[in-house]
N, C-alpha and C. Protein backbone atom coordinates (compact mmCIF):
# COMPACT_ATOMS: atom_id res chain seq x y z
N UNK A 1 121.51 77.09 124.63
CA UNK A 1 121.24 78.10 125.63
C UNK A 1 120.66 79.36 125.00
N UNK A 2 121.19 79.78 123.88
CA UNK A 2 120.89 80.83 123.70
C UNK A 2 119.17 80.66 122.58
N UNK A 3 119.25 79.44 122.36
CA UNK A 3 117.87 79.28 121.45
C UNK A 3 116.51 79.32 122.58
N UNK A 4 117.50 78.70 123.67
CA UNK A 4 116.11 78.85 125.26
C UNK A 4 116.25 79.83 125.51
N UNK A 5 116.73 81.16 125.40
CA UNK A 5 116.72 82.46 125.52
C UNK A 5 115.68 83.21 124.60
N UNK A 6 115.78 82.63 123.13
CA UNK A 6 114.70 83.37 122.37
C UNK A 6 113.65 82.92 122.42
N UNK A 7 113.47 81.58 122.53
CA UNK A 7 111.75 81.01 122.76
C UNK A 7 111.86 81.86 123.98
N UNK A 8 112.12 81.69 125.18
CA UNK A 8 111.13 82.57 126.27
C UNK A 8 111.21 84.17 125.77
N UNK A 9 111.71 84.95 125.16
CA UNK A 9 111.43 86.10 124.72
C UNK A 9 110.42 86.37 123.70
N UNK A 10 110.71 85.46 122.93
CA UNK A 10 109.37 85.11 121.80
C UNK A 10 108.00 84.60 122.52
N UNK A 11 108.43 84.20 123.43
CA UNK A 11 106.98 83.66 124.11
C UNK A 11 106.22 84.70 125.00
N UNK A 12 107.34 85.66 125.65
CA UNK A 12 106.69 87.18 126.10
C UNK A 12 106.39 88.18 125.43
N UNK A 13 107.29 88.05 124.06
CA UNK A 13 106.70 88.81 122.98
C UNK A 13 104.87 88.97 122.30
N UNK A 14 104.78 87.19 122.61
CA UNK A 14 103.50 86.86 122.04
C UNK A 14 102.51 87.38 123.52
N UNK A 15 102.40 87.29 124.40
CA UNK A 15 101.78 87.52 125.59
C UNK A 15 101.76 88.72 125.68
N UNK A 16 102.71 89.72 125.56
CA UNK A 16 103.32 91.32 125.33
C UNK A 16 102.10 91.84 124.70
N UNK A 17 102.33 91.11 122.93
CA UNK A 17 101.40 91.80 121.98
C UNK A 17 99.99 91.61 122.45
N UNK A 18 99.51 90.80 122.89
CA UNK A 18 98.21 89.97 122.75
C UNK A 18 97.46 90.84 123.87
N UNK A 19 98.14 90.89 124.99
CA UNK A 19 97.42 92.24 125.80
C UNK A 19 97.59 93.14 125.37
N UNK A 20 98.48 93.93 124.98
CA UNK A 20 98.35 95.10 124.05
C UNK A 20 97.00 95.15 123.05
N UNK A 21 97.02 93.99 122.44
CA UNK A 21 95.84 93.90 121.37
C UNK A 21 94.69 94.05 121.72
N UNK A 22 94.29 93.42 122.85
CA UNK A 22 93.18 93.47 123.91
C UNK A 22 93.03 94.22 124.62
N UNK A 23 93.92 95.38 125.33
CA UNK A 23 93.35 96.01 126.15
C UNK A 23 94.19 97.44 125.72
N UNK A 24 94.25 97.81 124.48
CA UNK A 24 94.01 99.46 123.93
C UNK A 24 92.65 99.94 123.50
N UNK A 25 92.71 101.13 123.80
CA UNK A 25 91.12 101.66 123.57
C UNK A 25 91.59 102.09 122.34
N UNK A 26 92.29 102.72 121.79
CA UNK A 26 92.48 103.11 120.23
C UNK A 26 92.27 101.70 118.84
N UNK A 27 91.66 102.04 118.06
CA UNK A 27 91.26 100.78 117.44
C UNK A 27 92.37 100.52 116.43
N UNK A 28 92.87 101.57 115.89
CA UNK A 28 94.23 101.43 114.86
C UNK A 28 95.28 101.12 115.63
N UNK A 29 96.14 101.45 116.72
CA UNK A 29 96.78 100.47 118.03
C UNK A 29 96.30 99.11 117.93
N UNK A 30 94.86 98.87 117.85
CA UNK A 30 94.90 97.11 118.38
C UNK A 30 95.19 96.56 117.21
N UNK A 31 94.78 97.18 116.17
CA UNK A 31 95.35 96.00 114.62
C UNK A 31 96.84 96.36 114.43
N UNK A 32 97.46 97.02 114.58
CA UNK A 32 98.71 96.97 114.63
C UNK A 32 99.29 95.69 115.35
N UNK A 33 98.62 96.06 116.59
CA UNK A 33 99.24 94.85 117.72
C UNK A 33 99.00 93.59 117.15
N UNK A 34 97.45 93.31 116.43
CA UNK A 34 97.25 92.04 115.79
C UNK A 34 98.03 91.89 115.37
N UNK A 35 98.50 92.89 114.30
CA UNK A 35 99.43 92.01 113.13
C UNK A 35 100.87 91.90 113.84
N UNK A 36 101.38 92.18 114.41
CA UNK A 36 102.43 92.43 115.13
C UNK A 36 102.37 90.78 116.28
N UNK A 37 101.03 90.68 116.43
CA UNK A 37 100.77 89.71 117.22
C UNK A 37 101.46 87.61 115.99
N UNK A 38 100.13 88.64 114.82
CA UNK A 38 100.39 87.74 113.82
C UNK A 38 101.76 87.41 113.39
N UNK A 39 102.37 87.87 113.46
CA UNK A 39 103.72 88.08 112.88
C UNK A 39 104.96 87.22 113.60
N UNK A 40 104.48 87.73 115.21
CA UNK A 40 105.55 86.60 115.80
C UNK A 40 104.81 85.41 116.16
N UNK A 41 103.26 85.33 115.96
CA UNK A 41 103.17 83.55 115.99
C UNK A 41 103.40 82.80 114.59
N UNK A 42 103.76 83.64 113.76
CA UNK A 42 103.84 82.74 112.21
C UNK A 42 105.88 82.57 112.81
N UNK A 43 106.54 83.41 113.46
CA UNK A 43 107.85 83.05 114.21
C UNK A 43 107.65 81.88 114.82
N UNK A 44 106.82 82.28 115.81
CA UNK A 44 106.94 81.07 116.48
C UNK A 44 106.08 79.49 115.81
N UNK A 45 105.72 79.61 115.19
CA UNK A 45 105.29 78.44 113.98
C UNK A 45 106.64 77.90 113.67
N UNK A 46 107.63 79.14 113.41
CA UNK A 46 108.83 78.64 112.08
C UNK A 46 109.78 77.90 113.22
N UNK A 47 109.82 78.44 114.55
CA UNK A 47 110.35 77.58 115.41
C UNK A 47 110.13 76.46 116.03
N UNK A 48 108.74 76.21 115.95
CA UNK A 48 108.35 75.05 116.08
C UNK A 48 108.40 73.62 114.82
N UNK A 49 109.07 74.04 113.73
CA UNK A 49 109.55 73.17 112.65
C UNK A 49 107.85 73.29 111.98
N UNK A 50 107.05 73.68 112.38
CA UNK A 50 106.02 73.70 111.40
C UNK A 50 105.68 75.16 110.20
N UNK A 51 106.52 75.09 109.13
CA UNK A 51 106.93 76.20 107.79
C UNK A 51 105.43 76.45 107.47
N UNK A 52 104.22 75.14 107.27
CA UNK A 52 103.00 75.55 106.54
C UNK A 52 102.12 76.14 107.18
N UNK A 53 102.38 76.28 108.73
CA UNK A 53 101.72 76.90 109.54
C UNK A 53 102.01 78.65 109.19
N UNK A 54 103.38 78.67 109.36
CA UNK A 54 104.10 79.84 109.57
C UNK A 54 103.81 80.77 108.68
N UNK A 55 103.62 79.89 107.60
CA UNK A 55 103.22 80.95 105.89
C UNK A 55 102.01 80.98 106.03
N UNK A 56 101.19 80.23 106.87
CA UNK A 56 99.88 80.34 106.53
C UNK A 56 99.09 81.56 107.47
N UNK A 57 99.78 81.90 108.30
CA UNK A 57 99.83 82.53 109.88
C UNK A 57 99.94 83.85 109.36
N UNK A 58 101.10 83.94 108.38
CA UNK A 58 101.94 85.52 108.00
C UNK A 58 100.83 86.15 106.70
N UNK A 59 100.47 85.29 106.20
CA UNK A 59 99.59 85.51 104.88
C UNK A 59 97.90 85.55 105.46
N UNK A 60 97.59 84.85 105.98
CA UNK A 60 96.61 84.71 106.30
C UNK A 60 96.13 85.98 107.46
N UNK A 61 96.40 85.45 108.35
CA UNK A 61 96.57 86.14 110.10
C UNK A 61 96.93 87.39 110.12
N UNK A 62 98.10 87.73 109.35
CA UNK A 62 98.70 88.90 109.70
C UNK A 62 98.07 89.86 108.61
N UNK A 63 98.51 89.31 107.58
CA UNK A 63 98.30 89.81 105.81
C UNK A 63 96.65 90.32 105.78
N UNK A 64 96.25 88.83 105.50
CA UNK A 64 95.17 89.25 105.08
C UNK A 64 93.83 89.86 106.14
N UNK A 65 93.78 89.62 107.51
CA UNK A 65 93.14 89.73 108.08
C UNK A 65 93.46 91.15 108.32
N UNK A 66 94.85 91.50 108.78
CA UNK A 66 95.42 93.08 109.22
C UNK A 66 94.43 94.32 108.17
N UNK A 67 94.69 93.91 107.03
CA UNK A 67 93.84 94.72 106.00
C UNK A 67 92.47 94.80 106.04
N UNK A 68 92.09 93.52 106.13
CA UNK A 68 90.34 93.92 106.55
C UNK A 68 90.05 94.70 107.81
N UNK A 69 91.17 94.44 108.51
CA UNK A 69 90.90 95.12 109.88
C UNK A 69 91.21 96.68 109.46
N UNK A 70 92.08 97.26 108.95
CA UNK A 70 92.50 98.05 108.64
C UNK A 70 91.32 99.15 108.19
N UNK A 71 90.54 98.53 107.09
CA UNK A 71 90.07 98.99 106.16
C UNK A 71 88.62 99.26 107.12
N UNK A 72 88.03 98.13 107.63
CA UNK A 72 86.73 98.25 108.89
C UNK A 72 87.27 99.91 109.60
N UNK A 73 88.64 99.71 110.11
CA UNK A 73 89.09 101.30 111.07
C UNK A 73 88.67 102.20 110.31
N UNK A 74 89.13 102.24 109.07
CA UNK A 74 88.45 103.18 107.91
C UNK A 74 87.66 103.72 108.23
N UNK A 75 86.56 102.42 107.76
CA UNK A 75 85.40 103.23 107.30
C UNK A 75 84.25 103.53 108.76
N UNK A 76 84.98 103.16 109.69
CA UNK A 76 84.21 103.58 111.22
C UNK A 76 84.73 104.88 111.21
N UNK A 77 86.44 105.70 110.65
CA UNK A 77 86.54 106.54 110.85
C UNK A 77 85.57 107.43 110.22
N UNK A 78 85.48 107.07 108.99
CA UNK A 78 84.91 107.75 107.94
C UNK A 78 83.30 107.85 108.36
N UNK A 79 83.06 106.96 108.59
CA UNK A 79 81.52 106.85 109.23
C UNK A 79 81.18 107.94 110.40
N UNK A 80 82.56 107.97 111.38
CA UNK A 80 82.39 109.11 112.41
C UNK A 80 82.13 110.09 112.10
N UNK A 81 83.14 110.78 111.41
CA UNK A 81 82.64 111.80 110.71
C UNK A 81 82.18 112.31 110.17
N UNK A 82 81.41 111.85 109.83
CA UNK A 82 80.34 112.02 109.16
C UNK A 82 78.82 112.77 109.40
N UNK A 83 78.99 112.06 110.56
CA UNK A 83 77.95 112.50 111.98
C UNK A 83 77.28 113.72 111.90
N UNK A 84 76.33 113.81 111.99
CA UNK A 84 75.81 115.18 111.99
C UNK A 84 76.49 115.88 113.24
């Protein structure tokens, strides 16, 4: 009972983030949400008995992608300002 309690919370969690991710106009908000997004589907990987997904999800998805995203916010900030 209580494990069918966290899949459907985990499962609104993921739906939660994912519009969040998609529909903020702030661009450092939506990679947050990504990774935040990333984070509980590498969960929900680990609940689904699939571990190589889950590591691959958290490292990959969240990890490594969050940072490139991160770093793109950068340099658009940096680029803004720049502006004449």
């Amino acid at each position: 009972m209580i494990a069918l309690a966290f899949d459907l919370l985990l499962a609104a969690s993921l739906l939660w983030a994912a519009f969040r991710a998609l529909t903020t106009l702030d661009l450092f908000r939506a990679v947050v949400m990504f990774i935040v997004f990333g984070l509980l589907m590498a969960l929900a990987w680990a609940r689904l008995d699939a571990p190589d997904l889950a590591l691959a999800e958290a490292a990959i998805g969240a990890g490594l992608a969050g940072a490139l995203l991160f770093d793109s916010v950068g340099h658009l900030r940096a680029r803004g300002r720049s502006r004449p």
